[in-house]
PDB file of N, CA and C in Angstrom:
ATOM      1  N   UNK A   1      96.187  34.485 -24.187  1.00  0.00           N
ATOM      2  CA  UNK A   1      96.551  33.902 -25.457  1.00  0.00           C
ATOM      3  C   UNK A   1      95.909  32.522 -25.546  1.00  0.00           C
ATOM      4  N   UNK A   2      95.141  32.254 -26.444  1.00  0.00           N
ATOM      5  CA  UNK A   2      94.063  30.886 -27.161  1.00  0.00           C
ATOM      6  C   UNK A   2      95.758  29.963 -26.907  1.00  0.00           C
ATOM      7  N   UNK A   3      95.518  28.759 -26.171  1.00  0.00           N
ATOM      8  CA  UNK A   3      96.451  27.501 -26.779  1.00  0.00           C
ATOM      9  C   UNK A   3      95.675  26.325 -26.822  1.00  0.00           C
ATOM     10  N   UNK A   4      95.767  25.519 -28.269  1.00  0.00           N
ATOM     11  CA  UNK A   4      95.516  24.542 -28.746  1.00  0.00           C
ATOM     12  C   UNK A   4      96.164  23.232 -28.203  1.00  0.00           C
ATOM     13  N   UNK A   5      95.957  22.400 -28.385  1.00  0.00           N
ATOM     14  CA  UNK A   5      95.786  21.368 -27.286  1.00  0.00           C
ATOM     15  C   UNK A   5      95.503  20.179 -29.228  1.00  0.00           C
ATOM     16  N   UNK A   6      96.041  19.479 -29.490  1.00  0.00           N
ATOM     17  CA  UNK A   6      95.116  18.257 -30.211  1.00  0.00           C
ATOM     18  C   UNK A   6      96.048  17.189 -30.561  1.00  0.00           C
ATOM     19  N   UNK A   7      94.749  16.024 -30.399  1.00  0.00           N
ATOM     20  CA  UNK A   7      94.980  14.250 -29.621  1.00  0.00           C
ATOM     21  C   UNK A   7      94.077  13.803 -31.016  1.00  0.00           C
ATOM     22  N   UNK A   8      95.402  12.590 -30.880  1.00  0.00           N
ATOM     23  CA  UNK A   8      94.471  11.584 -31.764  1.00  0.00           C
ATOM     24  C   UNK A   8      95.660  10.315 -32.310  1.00  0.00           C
ATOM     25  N   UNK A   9      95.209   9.754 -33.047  1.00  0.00           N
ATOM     26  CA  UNK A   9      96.438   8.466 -33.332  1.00  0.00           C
ATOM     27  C   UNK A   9      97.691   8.985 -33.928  1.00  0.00           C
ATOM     28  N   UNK A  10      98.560   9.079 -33.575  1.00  0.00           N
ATOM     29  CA  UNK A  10      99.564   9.440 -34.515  1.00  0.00           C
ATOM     30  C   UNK A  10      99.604   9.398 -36.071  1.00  0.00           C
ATOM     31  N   UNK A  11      99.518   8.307 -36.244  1.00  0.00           N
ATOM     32  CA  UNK A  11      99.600   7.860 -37.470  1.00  0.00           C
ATOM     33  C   UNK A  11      98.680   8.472 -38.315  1.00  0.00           C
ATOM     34  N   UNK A  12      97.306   8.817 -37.432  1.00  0.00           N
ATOM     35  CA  UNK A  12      96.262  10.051 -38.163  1.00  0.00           C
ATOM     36  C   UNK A  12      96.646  11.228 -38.899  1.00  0.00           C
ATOM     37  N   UNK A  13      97.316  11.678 -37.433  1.00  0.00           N
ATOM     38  CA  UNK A  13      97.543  13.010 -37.194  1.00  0.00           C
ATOM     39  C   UNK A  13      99.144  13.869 -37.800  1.00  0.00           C
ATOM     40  N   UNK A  14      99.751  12.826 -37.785  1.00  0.00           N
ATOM     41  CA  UNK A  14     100.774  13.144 -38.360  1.00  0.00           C
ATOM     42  C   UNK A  14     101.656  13.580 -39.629  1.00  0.00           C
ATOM     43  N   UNK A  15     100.691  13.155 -40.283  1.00  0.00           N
ATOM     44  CA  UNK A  15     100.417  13.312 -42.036  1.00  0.00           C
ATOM     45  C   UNK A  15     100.045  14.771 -42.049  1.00  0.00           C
ATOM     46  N   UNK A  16      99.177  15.027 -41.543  1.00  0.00           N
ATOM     47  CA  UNK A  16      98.359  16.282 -41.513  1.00  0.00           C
ATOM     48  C   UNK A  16      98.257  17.113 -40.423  1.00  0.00           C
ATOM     49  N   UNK A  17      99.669  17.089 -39.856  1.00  0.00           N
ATOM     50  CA  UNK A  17      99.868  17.876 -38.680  1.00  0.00           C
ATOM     51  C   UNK A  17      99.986  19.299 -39.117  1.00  0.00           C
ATOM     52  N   UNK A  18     100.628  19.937 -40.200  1.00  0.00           N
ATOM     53  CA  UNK A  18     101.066  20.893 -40.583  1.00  0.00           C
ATOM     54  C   UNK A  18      99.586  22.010 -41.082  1.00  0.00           C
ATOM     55  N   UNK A  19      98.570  20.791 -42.210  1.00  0.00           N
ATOM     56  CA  UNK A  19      97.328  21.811 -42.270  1.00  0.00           C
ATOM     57  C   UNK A  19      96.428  22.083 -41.170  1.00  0.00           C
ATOM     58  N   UNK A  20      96.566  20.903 -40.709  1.00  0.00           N
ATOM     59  CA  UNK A  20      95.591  20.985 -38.887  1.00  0.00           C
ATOM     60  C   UNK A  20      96.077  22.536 -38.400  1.00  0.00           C
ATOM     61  N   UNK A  21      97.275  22.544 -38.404  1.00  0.00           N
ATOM     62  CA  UNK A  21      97.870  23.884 -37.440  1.00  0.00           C
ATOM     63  C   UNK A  21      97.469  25.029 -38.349  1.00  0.00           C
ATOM     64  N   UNK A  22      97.139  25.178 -39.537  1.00  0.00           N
ATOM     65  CA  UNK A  22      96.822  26.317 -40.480  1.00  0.00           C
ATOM     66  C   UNK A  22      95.777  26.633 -40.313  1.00  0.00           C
ATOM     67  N   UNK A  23      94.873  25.359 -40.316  1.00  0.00           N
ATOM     68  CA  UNK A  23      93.304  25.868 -40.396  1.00  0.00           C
ATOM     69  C   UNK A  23      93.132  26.042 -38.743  1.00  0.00           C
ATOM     70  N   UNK A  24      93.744  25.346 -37.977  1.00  0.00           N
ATOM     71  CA  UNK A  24      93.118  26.026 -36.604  1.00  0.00           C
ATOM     72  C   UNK A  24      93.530  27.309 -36.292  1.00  0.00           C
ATOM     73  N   UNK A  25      94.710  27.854 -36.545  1.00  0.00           N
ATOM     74  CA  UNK A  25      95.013  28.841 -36.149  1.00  0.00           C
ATOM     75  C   UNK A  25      94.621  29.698 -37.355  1.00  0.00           C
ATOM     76  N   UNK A  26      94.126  29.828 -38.311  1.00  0.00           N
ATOM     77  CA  UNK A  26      93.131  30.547 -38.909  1.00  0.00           C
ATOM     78  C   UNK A  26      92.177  31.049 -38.017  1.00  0.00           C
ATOM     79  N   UNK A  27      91.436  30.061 -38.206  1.00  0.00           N
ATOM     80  CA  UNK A  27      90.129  29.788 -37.156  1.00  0.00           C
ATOM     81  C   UNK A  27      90.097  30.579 -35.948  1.00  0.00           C
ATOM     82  N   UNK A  28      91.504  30.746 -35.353  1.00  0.00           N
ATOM     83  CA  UNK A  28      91.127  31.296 -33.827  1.00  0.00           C
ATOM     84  C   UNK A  28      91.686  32.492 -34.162  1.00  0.00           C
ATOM     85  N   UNK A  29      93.155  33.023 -35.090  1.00  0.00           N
ATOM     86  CA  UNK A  29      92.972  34.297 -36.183  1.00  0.00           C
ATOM     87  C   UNK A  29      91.546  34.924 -36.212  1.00  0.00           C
ATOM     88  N   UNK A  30      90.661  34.505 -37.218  1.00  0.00           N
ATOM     89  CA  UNK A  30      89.907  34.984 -37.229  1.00  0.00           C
ATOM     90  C   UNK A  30      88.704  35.215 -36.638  1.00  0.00           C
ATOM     91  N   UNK A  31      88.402  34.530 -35.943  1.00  0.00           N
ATOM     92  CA  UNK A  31      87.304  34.307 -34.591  1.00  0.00           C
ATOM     93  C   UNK A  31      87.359  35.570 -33.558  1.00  0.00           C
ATOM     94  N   UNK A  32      88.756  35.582 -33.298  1.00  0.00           N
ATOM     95  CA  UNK A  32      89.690  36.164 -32.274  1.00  0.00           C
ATOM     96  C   UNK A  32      90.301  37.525 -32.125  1.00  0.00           C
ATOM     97  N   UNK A  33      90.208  37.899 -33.666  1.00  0.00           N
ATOM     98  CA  UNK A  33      91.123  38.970 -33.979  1.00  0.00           C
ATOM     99  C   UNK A  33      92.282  38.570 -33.519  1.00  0.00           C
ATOM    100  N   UNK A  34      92.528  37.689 -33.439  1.00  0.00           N
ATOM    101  CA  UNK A  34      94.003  37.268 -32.980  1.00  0.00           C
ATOM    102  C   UNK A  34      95.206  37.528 -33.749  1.00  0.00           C
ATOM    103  N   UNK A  35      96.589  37.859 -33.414  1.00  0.00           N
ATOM    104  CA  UNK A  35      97.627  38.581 -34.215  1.00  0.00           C
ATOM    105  C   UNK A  35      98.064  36.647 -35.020  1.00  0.00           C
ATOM    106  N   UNK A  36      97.828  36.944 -36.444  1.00  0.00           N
ATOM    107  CA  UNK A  36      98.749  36.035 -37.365  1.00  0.00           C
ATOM    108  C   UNK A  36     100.050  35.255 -36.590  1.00  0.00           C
ATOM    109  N   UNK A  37     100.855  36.074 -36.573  1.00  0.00           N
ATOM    110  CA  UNK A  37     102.441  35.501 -36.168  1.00  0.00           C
ATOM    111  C   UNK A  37     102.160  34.584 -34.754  1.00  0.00           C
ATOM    112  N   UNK A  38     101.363  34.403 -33.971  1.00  0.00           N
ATOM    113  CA  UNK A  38     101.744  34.209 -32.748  1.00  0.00           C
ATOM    114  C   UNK A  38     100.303  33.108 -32.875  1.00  0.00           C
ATOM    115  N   UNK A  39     101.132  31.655 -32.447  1.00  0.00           N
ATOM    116  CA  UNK A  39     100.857  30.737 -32.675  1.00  0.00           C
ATOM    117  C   UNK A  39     101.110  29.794 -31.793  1.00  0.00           C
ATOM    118  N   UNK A  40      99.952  29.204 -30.640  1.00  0.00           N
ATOM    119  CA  UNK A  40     100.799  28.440 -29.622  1.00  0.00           C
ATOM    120  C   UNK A  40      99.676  26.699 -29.776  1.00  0.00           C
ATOM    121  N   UNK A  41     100.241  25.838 -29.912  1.00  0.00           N
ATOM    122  CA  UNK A  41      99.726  24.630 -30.262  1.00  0.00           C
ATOM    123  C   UNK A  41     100.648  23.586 -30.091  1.00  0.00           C
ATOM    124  N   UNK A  42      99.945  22.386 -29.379  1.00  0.00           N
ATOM    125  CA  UNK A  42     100.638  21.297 -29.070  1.00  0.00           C
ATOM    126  C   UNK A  42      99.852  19.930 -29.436  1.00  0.00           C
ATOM    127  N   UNK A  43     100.488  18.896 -30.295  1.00  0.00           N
ATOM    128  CA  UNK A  43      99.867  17.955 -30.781  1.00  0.00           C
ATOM    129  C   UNK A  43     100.490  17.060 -29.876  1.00  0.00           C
ATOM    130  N   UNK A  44      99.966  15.736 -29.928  1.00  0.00           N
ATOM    131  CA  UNK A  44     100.051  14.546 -28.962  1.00  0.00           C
ATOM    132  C   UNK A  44      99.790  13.694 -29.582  1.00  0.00           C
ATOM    133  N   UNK A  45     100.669  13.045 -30.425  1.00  0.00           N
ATOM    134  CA  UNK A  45     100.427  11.975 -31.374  1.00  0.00           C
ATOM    135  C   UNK A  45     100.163  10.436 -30.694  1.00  0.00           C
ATOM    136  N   UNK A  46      98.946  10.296 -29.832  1.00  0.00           N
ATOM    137  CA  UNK A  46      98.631   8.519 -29.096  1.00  0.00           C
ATOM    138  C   UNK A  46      99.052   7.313 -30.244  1.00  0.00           C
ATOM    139  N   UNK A  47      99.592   6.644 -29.263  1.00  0.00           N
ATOM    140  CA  UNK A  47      99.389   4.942 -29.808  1.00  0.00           C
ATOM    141  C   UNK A  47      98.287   4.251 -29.704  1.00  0.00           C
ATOM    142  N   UNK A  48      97.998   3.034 -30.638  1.00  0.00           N
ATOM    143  CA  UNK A  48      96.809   2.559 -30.612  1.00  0.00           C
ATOM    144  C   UNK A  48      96.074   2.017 -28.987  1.00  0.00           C
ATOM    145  N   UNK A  49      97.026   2.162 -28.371  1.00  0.00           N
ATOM    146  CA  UNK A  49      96.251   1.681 -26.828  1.00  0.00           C
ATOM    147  C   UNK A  49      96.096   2.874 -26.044  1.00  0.00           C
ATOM    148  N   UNK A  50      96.399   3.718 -26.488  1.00  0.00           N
ATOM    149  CA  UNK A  50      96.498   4.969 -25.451  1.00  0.00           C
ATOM    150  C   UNK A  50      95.182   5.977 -25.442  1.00  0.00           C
ATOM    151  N   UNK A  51      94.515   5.385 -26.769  1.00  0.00           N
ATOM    152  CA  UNK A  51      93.423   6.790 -27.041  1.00  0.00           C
ATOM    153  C   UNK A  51      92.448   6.017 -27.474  1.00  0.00           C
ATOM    154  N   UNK A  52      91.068   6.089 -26.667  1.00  0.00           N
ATOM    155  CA  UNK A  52      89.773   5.311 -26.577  1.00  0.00           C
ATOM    156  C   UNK A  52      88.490   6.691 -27.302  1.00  0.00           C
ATOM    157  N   UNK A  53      87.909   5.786 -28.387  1.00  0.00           N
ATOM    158  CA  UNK A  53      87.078   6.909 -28.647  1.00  0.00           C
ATOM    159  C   UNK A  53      85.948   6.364 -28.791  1.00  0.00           C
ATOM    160  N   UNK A  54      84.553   6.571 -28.675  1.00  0.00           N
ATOM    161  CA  UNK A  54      83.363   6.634 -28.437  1.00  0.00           C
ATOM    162  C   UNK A  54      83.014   5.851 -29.885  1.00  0.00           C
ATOM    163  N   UNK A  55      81.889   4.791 -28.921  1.00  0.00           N
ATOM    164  CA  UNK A  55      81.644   4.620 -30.166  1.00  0.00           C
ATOM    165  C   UNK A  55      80.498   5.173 -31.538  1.00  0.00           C
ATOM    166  N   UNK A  56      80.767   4.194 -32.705  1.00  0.00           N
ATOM    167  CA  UNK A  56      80.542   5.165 -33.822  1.00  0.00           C
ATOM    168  C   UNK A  56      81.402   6.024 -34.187  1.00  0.00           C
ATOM    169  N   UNK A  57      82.560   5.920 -33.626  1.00  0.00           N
ATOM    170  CA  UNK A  57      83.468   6.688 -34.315  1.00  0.00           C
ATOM    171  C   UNK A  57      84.680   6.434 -34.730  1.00  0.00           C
ATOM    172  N   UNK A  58      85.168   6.801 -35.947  1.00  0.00           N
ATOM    173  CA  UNK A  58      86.331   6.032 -36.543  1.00  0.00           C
ATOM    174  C   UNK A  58      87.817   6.251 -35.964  1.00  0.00           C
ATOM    175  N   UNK A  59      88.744   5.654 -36.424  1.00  0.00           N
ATOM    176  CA  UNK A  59      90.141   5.460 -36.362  1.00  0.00           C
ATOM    177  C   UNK A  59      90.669   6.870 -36.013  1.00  0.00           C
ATOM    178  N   UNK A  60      90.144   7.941 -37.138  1.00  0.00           N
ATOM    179  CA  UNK A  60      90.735   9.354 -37.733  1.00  0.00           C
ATOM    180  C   UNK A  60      89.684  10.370 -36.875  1.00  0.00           C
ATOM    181  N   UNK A  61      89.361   9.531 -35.808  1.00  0.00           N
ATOM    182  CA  UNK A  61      88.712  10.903 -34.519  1.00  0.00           C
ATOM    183  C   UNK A  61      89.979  11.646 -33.984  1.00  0.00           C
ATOM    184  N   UNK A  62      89.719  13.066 -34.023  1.00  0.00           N
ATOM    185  CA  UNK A  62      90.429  14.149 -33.679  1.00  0.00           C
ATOM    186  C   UNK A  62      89.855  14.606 -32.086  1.00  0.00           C
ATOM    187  N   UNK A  63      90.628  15.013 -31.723  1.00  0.00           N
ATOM    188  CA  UNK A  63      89.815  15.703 -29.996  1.00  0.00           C
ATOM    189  C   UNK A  63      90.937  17.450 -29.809  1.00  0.00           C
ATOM    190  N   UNK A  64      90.090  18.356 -30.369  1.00  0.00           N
ATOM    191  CA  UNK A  64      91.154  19.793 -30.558  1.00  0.00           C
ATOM    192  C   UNK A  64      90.302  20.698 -29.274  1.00  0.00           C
ATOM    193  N   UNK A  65      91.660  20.972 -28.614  1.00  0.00           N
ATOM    194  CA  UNK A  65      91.275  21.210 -26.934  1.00  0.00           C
ATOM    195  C   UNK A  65      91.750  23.273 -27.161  1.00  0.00           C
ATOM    196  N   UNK A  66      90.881  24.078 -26.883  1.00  0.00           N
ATOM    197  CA  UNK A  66      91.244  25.114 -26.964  1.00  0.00           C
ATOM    198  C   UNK A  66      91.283  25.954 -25.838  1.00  0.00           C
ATOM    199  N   UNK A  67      92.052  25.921 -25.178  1.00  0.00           N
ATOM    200  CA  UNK A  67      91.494  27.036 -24.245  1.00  0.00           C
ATOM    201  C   UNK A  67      92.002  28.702 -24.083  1.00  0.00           C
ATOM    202  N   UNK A  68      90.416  29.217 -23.357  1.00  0.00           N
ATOM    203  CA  UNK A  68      90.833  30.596 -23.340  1.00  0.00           C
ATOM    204  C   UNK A  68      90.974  31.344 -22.060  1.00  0.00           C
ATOM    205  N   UNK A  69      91.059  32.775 -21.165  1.00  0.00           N
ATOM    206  CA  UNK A  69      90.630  33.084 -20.470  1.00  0.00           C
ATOM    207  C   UNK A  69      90.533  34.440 -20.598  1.00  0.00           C
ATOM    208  N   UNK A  70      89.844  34.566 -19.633  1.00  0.00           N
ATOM    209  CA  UNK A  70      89.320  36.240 -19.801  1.00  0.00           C
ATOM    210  C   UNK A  70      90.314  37.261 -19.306  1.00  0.00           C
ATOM    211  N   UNK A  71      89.508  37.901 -19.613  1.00  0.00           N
ATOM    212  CA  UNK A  71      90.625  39.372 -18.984  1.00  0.00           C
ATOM    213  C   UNK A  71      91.446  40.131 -20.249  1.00  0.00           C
ATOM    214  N   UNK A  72      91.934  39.854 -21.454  1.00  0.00           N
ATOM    215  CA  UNK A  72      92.533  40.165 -22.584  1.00  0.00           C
ATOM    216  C   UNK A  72      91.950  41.705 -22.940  1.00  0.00           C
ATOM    217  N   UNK A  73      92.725  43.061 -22.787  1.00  0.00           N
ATOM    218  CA  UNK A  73      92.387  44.405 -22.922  1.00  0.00           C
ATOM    219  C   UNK A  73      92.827  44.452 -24.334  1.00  0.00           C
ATOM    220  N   UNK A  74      91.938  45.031 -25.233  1.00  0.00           N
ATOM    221  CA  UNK A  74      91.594  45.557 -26.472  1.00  0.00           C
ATOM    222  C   UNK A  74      93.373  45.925 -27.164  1.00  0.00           C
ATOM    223  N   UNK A  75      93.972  46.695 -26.009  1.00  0.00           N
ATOM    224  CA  UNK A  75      95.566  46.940 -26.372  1.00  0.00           C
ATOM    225  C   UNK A  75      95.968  46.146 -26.092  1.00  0.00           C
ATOM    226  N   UNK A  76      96.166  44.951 -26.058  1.00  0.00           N
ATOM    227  CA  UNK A  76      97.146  44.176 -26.062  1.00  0.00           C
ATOM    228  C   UNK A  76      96.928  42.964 -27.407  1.00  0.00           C
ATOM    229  N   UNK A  77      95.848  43.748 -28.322  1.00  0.00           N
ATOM    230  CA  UNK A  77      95.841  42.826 -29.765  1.00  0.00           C
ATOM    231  C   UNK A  77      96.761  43.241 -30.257  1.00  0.00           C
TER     232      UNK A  77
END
């Protein structure tokens, strides 16, 4: 099972925690053939000292961590 993983300032992320989770799990829905209902994702809303981002890049940098592993048999979609 795909679980989502996503970091960024709170104050970013928090506003728009709810479509973040729609369109990603769309995304891995459909990528995936993945079943709709079943939805595993964890946000991590950082404080301004906690989360360092590269520069050239703004305030509202996102970092969406997905991971997968193998082995998943055709019956168990």
């Amino acid at each position: 099972m795909p679980t989502a993983k996503i970091y960024g300032l709170n104050r970013v992320i928090s506003p728009v925690k709810s479509q973040l989770s729609d369109v990603i799990h769309s995304c891995v829905s459909e990528a995936l053939r993945f079943p709709k209902e079943k939805r595993l994702q964890r946000f991590f809303g950082l404080a301004e000292e906690d989360f360092f981002y590269g520069e050239g890049r703004t305030d509202r940098y996102i970092v969406i961590e997905i991971a997968l592993f193998e082995g998943r048999s055709k019956e168990t979609i």
